[in-house]
N, C-alpha and C. Protein backbone atom coordinates (compact mmCIF):
# COMPACT_ATOMS: atom_id res chain seq x y z
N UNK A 1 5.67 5.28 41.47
CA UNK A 1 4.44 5.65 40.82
C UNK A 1 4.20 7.13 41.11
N UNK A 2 4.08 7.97 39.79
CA UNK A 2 3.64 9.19 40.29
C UNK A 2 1.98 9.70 40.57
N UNK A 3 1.88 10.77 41.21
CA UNK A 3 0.50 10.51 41.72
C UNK A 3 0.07 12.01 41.28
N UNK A 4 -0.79 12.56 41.23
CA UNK A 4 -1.29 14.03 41.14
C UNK A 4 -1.65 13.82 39.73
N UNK A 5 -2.79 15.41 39.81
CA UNK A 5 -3.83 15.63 38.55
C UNK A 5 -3.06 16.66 37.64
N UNK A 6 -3.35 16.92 36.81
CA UNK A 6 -3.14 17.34 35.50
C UNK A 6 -4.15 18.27 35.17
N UNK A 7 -4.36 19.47 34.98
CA UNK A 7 -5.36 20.64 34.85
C UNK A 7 -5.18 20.48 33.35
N UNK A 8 -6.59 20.18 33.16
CA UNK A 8 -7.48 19.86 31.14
C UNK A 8 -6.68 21.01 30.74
N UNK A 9 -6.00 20.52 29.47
CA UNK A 9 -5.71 21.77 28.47
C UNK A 9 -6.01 22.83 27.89
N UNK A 10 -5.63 24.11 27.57
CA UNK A 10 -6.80 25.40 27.17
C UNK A 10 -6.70 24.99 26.03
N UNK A 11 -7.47 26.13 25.64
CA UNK A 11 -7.77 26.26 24.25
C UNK A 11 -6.80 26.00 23.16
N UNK A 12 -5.58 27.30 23.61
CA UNK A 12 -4.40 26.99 23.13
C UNK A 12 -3.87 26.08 22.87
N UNK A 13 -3.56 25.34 23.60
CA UNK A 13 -2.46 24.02 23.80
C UNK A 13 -3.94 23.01 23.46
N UNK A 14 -4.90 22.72 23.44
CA UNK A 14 -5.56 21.72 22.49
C UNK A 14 -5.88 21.97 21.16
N UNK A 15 -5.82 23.12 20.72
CA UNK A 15 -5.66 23.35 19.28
C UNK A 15 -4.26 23.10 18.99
N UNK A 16 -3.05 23.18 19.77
CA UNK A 16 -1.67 23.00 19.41
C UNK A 16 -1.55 21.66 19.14
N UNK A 17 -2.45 20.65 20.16
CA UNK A 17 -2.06 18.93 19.76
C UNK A 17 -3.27 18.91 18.95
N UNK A 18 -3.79 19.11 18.12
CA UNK A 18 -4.71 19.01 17.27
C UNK A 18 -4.34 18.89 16.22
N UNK A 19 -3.78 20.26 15.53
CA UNK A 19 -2.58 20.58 14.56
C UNK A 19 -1.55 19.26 14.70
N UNK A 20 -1.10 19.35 15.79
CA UNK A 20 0.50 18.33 16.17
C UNK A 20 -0.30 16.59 15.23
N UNK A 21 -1.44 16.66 16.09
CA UNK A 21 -1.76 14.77 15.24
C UNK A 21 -2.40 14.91 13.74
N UNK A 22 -2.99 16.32 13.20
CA UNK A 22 -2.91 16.44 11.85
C UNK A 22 -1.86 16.38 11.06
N UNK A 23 -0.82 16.64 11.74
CA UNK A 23 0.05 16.90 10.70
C UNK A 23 0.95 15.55 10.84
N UNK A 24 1.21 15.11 11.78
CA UNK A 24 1.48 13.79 12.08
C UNK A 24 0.82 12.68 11.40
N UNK A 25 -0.77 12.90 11.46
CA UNK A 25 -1.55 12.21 10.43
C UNK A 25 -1.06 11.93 8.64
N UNK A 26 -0.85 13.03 8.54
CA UNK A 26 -0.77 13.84 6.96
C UNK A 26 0.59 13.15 6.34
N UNK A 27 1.95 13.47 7.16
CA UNK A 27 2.90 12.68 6.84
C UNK A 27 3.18 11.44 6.53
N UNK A 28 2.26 10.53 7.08
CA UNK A 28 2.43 9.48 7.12
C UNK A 28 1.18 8.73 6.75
N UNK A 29 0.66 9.69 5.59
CA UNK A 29 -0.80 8.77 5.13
C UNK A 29 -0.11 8.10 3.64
N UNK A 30 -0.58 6.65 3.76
CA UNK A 30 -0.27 6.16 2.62
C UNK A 30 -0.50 6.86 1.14
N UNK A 31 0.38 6.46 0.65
CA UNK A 31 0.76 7.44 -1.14
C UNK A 31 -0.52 6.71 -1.68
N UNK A 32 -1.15 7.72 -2.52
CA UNK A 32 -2.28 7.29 -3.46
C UNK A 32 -1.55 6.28 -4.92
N UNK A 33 -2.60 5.33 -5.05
CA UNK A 33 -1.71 5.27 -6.35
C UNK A 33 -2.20 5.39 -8.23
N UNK A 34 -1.33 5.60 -8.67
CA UNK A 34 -1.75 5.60 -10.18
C UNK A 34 -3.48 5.52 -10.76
N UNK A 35 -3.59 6.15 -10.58
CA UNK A 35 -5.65 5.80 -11.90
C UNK A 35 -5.08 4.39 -12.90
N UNK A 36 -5.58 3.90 -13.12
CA UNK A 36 -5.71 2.43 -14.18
C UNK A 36 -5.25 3.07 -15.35
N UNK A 37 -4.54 2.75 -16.73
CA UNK A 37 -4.65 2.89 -17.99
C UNK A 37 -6.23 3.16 -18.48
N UNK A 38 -6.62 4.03 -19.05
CA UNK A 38 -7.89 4.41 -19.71
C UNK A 38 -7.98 2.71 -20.70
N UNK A 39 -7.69 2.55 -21.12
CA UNK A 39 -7.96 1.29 -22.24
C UNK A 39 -6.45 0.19 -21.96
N UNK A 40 -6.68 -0.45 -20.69
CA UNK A 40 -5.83 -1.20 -20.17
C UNK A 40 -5.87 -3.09 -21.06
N UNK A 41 -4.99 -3.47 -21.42
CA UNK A 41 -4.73 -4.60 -22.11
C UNK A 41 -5.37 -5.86 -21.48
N UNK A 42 -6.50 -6.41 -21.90
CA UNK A 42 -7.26 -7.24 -21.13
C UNK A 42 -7.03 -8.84 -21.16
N UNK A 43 -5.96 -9.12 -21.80
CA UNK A 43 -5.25 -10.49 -21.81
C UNK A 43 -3.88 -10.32 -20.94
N UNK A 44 -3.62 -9.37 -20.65
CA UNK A 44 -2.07 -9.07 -19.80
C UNK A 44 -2.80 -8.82 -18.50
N UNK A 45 -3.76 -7.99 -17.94
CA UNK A 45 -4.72 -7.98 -16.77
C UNK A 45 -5.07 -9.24 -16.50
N UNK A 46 -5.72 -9.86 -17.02
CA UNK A 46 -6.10 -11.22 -16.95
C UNK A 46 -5.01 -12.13 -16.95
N UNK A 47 -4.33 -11.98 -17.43
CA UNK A 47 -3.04 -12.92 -17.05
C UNK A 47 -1.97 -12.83 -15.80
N UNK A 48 -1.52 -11.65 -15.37
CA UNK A 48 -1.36 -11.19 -14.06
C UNK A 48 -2.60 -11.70 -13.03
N UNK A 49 -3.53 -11.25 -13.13
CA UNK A 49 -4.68 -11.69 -12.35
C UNK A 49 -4.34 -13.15 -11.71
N UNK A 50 -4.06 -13.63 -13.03
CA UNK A 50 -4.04 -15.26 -12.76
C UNK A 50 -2.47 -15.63 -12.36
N UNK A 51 -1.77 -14.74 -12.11
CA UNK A 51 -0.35 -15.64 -12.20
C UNK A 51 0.57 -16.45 -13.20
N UNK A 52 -0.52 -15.88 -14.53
CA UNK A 52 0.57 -16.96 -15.68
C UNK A 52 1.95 -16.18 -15.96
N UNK A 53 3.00 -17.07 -16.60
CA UNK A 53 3.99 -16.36 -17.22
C UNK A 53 4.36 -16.88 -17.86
N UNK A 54 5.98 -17.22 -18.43
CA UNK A 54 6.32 -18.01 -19.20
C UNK A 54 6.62 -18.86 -18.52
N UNK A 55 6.55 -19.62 -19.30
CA UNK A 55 7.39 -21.48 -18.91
C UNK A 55 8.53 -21.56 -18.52
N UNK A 56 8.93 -22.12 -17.55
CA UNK A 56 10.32 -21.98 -17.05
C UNK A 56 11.04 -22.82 -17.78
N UNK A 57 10.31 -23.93 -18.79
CA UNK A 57 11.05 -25.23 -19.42
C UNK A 57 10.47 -24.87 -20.92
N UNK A 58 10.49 -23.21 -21.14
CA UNK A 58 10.34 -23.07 -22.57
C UNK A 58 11.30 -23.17 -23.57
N UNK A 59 12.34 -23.47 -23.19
CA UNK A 59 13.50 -23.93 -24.06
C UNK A 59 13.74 -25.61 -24.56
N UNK A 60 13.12 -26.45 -24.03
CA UNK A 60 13.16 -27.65 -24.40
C UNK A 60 11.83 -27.73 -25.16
N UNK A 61 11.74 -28.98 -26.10
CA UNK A 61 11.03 -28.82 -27.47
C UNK A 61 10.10 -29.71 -26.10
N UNK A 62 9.91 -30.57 -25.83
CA UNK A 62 9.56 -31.67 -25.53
C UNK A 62 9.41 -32.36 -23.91
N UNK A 63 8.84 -31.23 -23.14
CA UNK A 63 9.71 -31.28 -21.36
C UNK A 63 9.00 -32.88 -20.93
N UNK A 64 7.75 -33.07 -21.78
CA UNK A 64 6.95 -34.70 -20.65
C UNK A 64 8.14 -35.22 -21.71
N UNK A 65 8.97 -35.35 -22.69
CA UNK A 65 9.59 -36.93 -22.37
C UNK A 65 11.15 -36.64 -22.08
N UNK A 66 11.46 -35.55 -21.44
CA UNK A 66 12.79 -35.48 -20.77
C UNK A 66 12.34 -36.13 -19.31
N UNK A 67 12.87 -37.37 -18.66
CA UNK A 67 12.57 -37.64 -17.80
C UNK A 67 14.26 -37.78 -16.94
């Protein structure tokens, strides 16, 4: 275990880690994303919203009497 004090940082060197976690900050701030479509498609929003898609059994005419 090491033991002894540490004399508070000047001016200098706390404006240096200041800068150091701004910029550290800055790099690694999540990417903004895209603005919405101005006049966005409100049956495709709404359908995403909800999870619909196509039918996975849209190729059979008739899927309740394929049993």
């Amino acid at each position: 275990m090491l033991t002894g004090t540490r004399p508070a940082p000047g001016p200098a060197e706390a404006a240096a880690i200041a800068a150091a976690l701004e910029r550290f900050r800055s790099e690694r701030a999540a990417a903004t994303l895209p603005a919405p479509a101005a006049n966005p498609d409100r049956w495709l929003e709404e359908a995403l919203l909800a999870g619909v898609g196509r039918s996975p059994t849209a190729l059979l005419r008739e899927p309740w009497l394929n049993i």
